[in-house]
N, C-alpha and C. Protein backbone atom coordinates (compact mmCIF):
# COMPACT_ATOMS: atom_id res chain seq x y z
N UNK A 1 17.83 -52.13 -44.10
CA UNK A 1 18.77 -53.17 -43.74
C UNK A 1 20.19 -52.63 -43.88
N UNK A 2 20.95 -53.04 -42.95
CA UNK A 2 22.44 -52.18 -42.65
C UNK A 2 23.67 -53.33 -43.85
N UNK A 3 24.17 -52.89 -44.27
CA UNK A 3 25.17 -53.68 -44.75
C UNK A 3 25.99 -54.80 -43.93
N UNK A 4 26.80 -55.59 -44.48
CA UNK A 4 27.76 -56.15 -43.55
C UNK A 4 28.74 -56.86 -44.03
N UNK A 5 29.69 -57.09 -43.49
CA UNK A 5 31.06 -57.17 -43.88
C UNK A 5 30.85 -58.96 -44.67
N UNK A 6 31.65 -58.81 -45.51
CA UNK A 6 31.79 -60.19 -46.13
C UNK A 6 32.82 -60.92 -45.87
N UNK A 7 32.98 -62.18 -45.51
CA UNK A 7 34.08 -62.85 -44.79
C UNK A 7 34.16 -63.95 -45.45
N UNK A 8 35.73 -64.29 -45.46
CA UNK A 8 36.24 -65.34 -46.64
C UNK A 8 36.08 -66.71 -45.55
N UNK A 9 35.97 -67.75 -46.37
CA UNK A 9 36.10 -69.14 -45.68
C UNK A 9 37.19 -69.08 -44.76
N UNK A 10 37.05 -69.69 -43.78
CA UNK A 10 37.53 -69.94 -42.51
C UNK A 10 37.45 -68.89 -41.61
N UNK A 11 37.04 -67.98 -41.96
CA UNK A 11 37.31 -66.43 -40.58
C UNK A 11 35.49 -66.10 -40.23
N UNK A 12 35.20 -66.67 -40.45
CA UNK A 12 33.58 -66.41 -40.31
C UNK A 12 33.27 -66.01 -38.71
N UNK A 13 32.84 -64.86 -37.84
CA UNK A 13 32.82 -64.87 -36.93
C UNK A 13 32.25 -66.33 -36.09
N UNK A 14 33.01 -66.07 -34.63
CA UNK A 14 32.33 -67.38 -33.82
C UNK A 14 32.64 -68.68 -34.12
N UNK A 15 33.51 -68.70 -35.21
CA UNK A 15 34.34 -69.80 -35.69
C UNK A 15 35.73 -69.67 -35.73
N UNK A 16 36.34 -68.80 -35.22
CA UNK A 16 37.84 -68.60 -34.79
C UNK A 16 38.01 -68.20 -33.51
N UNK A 17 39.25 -68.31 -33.38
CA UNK A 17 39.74 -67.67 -31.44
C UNK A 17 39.31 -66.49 -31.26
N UNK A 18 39.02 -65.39 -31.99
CA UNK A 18 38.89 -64.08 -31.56
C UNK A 18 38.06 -63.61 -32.23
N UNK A 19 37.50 -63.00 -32.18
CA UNK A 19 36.43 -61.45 -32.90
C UNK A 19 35.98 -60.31 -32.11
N UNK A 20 36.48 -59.40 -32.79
CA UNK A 20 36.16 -58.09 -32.17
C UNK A 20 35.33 -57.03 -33.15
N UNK A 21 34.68 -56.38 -32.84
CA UNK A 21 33.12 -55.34 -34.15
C UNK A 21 33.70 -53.94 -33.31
N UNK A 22 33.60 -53.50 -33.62
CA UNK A 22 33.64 -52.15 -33.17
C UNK A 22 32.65 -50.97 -34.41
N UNK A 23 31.99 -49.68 -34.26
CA UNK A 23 30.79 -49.36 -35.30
C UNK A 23 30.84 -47.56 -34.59
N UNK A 24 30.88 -46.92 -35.07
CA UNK A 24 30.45 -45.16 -34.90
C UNK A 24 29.48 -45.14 -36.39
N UNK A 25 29.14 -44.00 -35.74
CA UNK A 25 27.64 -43.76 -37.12
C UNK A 25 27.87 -42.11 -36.31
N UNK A 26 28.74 -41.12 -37.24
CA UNK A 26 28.48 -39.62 -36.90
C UNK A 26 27.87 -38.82 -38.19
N UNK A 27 27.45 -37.48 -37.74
CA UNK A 27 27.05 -36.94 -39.12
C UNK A 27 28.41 -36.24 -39.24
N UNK A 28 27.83 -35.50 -40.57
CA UNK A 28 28.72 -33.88 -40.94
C UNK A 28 29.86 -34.58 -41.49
N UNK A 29 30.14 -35.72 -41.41
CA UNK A 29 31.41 -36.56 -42.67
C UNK A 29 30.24 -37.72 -43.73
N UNK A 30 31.29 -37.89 -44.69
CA UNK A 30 31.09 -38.51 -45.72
C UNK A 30 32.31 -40.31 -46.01
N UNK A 31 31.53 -40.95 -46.52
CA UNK A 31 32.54 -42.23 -46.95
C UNK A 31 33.31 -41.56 -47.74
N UNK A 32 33.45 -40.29 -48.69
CA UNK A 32 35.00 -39.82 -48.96
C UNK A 32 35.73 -39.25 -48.45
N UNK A 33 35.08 -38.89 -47.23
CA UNK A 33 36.12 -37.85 -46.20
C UNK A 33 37.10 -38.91 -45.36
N UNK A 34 36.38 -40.18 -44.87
CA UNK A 34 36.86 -40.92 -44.40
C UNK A 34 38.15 -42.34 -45.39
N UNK A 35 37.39 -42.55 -46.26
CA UNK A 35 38.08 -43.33 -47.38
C UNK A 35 39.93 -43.33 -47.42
N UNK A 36 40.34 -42.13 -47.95
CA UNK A 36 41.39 -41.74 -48.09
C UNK A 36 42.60 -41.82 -47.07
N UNK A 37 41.68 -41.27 -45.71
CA UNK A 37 42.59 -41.93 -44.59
C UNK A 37 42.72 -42.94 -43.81
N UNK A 38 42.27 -44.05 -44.42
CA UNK A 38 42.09 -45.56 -44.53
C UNK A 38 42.97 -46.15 -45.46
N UNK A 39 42.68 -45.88 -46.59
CA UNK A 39 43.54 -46.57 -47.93
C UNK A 39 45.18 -45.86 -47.81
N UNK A 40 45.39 -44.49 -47.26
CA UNK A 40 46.56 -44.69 -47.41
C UNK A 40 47.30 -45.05 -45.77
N UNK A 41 48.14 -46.47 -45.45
CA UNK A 41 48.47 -46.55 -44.41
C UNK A 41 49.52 -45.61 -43.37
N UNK A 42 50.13 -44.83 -44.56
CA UNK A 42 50.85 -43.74 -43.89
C UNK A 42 50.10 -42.47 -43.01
N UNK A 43 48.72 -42.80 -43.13
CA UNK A 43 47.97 -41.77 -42.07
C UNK A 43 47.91 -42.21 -41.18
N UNK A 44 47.52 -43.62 -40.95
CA UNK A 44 46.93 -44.21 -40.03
C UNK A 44 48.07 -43.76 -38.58
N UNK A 45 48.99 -43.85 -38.45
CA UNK A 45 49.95 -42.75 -36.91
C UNK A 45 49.49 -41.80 -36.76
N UNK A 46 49.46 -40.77 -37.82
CA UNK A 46 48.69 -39.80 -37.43
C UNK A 46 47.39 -39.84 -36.59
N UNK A 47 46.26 -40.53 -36.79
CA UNK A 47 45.53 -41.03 -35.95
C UNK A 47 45.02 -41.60 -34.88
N UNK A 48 45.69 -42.75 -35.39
CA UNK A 48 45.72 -44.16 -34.42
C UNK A 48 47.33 -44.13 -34.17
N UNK A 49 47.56 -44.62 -32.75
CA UNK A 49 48.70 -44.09 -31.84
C UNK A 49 49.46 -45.87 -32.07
N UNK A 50 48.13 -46.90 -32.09
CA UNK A 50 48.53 -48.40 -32.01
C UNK A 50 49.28 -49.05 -33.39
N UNK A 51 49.89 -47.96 -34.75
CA UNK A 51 50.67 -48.09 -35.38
C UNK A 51 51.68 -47.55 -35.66
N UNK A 52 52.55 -48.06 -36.73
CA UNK A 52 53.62 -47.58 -36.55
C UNK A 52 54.56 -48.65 -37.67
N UNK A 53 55.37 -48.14 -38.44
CA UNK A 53 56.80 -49.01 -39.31
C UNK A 53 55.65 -49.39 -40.42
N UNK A 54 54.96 -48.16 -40.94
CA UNK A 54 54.30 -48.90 -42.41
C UNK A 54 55.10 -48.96 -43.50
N UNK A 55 55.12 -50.36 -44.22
CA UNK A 55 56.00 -49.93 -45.39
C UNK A 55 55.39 -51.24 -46.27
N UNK A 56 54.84 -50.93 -47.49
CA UNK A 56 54.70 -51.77 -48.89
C UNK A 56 55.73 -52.53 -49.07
N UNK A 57 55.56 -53.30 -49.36
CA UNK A 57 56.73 -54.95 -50.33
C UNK A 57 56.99 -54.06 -51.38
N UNK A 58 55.95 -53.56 -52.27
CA UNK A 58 56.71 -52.61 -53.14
C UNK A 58 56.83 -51.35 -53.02
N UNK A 59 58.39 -50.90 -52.86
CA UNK A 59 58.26 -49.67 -52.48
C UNK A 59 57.21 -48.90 -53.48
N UNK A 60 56.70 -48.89 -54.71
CA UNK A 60 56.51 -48.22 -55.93
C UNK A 60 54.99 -47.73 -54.98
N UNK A 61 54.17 -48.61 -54.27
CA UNK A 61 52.94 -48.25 -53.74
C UNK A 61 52.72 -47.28 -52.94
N UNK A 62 52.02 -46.96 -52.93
CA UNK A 62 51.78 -45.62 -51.84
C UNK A 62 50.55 -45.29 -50.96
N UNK A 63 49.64 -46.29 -51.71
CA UNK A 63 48.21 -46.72 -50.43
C UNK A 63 47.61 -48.05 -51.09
N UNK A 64 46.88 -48.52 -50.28
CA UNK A 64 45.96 -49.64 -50.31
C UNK A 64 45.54 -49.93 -51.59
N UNK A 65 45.74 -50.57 -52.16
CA UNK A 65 44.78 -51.32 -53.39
C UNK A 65 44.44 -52.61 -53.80
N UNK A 66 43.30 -53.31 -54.37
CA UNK A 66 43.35 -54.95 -54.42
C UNK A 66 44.98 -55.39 -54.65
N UNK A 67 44.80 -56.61 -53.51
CA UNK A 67 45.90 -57.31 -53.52
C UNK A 67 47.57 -56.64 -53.20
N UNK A 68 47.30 -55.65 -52.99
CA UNK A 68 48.73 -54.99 -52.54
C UNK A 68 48.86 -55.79 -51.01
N UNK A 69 50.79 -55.99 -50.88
CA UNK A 69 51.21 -56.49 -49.85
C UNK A 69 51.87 -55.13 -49.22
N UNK A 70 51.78 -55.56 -47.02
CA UNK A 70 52.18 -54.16 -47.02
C UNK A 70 52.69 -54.90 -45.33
N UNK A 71 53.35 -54.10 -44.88
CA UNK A 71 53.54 -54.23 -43.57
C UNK A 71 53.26 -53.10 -42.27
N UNK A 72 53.18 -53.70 -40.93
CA UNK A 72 52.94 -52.50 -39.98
C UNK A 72 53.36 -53.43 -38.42
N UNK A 73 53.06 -52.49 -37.65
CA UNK A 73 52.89 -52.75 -36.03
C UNK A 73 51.87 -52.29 -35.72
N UNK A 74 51.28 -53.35 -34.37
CA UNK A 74 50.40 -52.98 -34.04
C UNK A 74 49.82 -53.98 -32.95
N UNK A 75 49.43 -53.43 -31.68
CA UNK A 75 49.34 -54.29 -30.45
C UNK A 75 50.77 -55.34 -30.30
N UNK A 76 51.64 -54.59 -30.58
CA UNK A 76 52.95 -55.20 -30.22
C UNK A 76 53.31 -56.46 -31.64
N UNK A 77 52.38 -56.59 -32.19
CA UNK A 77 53.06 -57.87 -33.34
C UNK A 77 53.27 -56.98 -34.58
N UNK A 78 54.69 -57.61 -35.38
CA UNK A 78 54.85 -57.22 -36.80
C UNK A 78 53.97 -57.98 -37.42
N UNK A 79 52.92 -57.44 -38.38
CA UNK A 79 51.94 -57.88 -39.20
C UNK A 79 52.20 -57.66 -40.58
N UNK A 80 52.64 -58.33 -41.20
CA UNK A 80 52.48 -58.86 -42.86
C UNK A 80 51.33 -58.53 -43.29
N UNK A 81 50.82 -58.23 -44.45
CA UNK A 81 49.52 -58.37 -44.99
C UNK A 81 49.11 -58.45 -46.06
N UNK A 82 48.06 -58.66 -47.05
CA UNK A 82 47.75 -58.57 -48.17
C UNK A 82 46.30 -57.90 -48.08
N UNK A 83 46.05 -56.69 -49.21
CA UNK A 83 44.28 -56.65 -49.11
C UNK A 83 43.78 -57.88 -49.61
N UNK A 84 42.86 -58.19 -49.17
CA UNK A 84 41.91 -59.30 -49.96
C UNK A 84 40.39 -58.81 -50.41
N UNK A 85 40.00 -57.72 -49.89
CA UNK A 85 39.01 -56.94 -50.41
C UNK A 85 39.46 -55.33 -50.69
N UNK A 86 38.94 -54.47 -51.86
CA UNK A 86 39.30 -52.76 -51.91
C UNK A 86 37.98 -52.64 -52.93
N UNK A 87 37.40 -51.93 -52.29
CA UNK A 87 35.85 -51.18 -53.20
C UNK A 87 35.64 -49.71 -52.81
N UNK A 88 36.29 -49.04 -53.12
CA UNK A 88 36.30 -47.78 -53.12
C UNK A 88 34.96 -46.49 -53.24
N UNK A 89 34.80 -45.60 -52.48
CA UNK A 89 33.67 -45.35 -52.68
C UNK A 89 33.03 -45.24 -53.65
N UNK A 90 31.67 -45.65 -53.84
CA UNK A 90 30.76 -45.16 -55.28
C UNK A 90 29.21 -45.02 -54.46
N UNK A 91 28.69 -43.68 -55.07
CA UNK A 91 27.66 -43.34 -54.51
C UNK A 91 26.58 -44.51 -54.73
N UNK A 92 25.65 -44.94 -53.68
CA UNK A 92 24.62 -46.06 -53.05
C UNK A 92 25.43 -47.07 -52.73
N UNK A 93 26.84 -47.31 -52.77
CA UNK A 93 27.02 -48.62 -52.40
C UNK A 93 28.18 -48.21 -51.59
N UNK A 94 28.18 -49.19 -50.36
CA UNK A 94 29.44 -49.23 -49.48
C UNK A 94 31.17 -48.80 -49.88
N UNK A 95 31.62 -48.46 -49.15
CA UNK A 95 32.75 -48.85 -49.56
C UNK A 95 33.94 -50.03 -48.52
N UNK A 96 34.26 -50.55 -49.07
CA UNK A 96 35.01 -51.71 -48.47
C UNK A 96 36.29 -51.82 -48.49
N UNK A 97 37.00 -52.35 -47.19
CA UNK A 97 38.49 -52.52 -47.11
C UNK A 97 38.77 -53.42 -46.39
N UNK A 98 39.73 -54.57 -46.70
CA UNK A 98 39.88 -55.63 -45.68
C UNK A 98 41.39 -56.13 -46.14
N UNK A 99 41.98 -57.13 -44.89
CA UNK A 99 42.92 -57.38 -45.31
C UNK A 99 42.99 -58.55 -44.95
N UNK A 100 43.65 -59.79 -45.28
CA UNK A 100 45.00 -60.61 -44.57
C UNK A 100 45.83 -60.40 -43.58
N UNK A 101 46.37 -60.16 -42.44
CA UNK A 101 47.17 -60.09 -41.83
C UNK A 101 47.96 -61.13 -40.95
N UNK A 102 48.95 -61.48 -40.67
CA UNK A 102 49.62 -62.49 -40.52
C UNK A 102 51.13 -62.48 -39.41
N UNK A 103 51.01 -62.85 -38.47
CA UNK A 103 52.66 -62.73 -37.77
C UNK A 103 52.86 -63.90 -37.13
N UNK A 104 54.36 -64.12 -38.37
CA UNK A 104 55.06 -65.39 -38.33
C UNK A 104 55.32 -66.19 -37.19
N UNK A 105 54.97 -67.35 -37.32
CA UNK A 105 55.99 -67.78 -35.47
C UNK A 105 55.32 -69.29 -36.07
N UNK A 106 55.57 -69.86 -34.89
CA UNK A 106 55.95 -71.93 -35.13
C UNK A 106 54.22 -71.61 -34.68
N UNK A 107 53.37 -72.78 -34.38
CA UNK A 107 52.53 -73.36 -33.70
C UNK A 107 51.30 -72.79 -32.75
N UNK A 108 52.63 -71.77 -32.08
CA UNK A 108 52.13 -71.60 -30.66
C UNK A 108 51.90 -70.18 -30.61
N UNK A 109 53.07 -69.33 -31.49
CA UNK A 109 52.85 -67.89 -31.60
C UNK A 109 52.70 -67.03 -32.92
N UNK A 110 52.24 -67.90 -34.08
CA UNK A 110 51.88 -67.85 -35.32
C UNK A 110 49.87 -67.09 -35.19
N UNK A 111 50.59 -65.74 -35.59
CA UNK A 111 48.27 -65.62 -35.41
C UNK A 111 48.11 -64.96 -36.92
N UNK A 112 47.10 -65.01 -37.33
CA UNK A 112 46.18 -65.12 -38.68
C UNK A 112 45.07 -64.35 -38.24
N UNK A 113 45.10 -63.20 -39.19
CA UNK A 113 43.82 -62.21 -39.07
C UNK A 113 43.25 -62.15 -40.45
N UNK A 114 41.82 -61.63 -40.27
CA UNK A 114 41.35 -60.69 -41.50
C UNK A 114 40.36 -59.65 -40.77
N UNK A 115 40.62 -58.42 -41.15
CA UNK A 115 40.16 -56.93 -40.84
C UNK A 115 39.67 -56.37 -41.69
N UNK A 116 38.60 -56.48 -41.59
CA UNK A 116 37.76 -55.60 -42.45
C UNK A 116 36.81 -54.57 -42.26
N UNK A 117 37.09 -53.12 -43.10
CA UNK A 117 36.26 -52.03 -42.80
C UNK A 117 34.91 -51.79 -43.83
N UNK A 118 33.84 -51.54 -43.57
CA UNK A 118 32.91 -51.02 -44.14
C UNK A 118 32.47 -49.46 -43.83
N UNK A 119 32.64 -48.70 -44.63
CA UNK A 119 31.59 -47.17 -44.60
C UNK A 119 31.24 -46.87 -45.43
N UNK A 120 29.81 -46.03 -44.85
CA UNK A 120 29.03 -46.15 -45.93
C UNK A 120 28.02 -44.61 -45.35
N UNK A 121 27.73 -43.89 -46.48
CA UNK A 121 26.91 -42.93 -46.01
C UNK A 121 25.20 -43.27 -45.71
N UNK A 122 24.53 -42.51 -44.77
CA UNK A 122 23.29 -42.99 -44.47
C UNK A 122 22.46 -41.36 -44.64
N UNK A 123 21.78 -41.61 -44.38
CA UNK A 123 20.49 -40.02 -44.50
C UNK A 123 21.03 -39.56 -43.49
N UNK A 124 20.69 -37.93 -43.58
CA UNK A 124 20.71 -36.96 -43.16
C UNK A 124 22.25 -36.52 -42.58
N UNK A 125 23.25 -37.07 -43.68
CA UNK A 125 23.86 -36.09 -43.65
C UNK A 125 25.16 -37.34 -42.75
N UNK A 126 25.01 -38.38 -42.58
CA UNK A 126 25.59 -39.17 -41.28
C UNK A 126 26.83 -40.20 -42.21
N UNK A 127 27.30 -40.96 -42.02
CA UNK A 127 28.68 -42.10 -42.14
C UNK A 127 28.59 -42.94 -41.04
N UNK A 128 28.30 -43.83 -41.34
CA UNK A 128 28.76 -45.39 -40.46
C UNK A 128 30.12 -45.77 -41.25
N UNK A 129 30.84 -46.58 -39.72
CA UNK A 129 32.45 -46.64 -40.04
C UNK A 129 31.99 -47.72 -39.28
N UNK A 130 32.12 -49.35 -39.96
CA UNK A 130 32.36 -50.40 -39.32
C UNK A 130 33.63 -51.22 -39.16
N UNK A 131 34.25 -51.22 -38.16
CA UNK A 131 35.44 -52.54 -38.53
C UNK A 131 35.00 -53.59 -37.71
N UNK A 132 35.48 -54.63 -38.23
CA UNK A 132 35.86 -56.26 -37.57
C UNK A 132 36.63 -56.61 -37.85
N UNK A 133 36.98 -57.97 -36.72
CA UNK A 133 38.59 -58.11 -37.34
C UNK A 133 37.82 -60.29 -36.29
N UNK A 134 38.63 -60.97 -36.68
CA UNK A 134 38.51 -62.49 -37.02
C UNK A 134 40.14 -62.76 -36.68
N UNK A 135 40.59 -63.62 -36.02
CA UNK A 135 41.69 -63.73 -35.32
C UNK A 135 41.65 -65.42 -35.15
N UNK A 136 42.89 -66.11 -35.69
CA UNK A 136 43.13 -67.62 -35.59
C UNK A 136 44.64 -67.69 -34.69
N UNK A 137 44.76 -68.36 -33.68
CA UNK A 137 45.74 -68.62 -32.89
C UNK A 137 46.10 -68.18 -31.80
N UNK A 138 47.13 -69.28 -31.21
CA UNK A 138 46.97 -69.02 -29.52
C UNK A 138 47.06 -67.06 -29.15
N UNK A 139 47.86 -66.47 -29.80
CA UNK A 139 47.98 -65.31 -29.29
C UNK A 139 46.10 -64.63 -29.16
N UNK A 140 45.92 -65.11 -30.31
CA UNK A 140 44.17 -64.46 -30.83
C UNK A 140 43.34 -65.00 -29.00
N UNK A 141 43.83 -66.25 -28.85
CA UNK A 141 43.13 -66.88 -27.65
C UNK A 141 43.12 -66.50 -26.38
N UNK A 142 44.34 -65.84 -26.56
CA UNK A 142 44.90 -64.84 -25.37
C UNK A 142 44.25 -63.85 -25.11
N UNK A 143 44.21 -63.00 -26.54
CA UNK A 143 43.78 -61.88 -26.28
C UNK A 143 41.80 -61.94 -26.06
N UNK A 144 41.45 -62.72 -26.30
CA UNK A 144 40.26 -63.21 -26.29
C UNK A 144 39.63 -62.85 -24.91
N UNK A 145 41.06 -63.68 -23.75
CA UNK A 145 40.35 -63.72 -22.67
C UNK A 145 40.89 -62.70 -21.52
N UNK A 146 41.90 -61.48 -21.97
CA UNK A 146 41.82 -60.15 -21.70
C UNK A 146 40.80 -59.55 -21.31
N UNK A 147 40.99 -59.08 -20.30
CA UNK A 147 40.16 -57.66 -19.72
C UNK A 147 40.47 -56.67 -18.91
N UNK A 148 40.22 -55.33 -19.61
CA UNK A 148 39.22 -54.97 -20.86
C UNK A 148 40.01 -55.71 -21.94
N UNK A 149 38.95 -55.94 -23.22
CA UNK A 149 39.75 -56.60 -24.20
C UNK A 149 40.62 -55.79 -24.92
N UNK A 150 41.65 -55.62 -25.46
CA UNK A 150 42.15 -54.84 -26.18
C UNK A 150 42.23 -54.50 -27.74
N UNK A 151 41.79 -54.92 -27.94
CA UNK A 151 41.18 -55.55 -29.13
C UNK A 151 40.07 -54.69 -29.65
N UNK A 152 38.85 -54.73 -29.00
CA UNK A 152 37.77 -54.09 -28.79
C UNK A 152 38.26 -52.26 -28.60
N UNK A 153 38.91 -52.38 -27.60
CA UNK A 153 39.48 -50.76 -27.16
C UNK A 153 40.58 -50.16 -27.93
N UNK A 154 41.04 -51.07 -28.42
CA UNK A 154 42.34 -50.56 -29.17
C UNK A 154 41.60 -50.10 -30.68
N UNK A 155 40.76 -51.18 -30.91
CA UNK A 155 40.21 -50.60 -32.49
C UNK A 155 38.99 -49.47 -32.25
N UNK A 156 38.64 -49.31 -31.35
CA UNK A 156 37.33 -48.08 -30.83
C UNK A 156 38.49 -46.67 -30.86
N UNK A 157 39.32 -46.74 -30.28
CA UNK A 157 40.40 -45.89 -30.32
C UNK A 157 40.77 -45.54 -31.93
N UNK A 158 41.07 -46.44 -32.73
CA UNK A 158 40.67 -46.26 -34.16
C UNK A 158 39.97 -45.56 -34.70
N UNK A 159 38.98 -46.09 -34.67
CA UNK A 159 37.73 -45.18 -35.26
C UNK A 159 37.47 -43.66 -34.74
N UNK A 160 37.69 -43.99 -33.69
CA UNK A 160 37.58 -42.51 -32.72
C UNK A 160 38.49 -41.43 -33.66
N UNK A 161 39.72 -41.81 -33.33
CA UNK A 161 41.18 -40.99 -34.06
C UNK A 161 40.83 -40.59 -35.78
N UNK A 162 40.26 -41.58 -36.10
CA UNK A 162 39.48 -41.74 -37.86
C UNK A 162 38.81 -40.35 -38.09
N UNK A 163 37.27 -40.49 -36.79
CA UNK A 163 36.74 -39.54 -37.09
C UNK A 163 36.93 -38.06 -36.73
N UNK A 164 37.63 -38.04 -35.24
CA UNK A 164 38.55 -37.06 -35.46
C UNK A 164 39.38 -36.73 -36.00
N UNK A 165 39.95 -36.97 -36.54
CA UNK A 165 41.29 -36.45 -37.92
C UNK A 165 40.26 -36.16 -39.06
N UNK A 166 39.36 -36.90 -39.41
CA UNK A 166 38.54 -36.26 -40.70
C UNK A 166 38.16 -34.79 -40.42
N UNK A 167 37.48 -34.75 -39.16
CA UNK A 167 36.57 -33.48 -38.91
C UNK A 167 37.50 -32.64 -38.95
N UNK A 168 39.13 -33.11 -38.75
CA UNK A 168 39.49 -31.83 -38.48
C UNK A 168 40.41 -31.13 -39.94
N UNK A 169 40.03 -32.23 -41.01
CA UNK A 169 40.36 -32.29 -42.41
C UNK A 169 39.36 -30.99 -43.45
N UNK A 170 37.89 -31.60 -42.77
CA UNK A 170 37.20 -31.28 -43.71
C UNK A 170 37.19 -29.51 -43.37
């Protein structure tokens, strides 16, 4: 049985405007090869092309940890955030990362995320890298009914950049 992401009240897939899964399963990496360039957000450009302007509420931080607040860009909105999940790798059990994310506006252009990653090592040598992401508001509704979705392609592009930058780490 595969793991799966745990989701806080109200973001439960199929119960908000948006959801997007995106999933790679490669060998020859590990949940610590991958981990590190996840938790700290200053990699994530290096990688992934769809960020950009990371910076902590406190400057003192320097990557991801429970409850740290942090900011970024990404698909064109400034996103606020808080983790609301950090489980760091430990051998047999997943490791987990999720956040809050949030960009301000009245009514109409106010959207509410939570993103959450799971990886986790499997036999023979392999890493599954899951994200989802849960989206509340008109923009989320928008992007919903996009095509191709961007959403979907923009975070596959993610993972992609993830596992290439590891391989080319290790």
């Amino acid at each position: 049985m595969q793991n799966s992401i745990i989701w806080p009240e109200g973001y439960l897939p199929g119960t908000t405007d948006n959801f997007c899964s995106n999933e790679v399963i490669v060998s020859g990496l590990r949940t610590t090869d991958i981990w590190p360039l996840l938790a700290n957000p200053f990699e994530w450009p290096k990688y992934y092309h769809n960020s950009s302007d990371i910076e902590f509420l406190n400057e003192e931080h320097k990557q991801l940890t429970a409850e740290v607040r942090f900011r970024f860009k990404t698909f064109g909105f400034p996103i606020e955030a808080q983790v609301t999940e950090y489980a760091p790798p430990v051998e047999g059990k997943p490791a987990r990362l999720a956040w809050h994310g949030w960009a301000e506006g009245d009514a109409e252009t106010r959207l509410d995320v939570i993103h959450a990653w799971l990886i986790e090592d499997l036999e023979g040598g392999r890493v599954r890298i899951l994200t989802q992401e849960t989206q509340i508001g008109n923009p989320a509704k928008e992007l919903a009914k996009t095509k191709p979705n961007p959403m979907i392609n923009g975070h596959q592009d993610w993972l992609e950049g993830l596992v290439e930058y590891a391989k080319q780490l290790i």
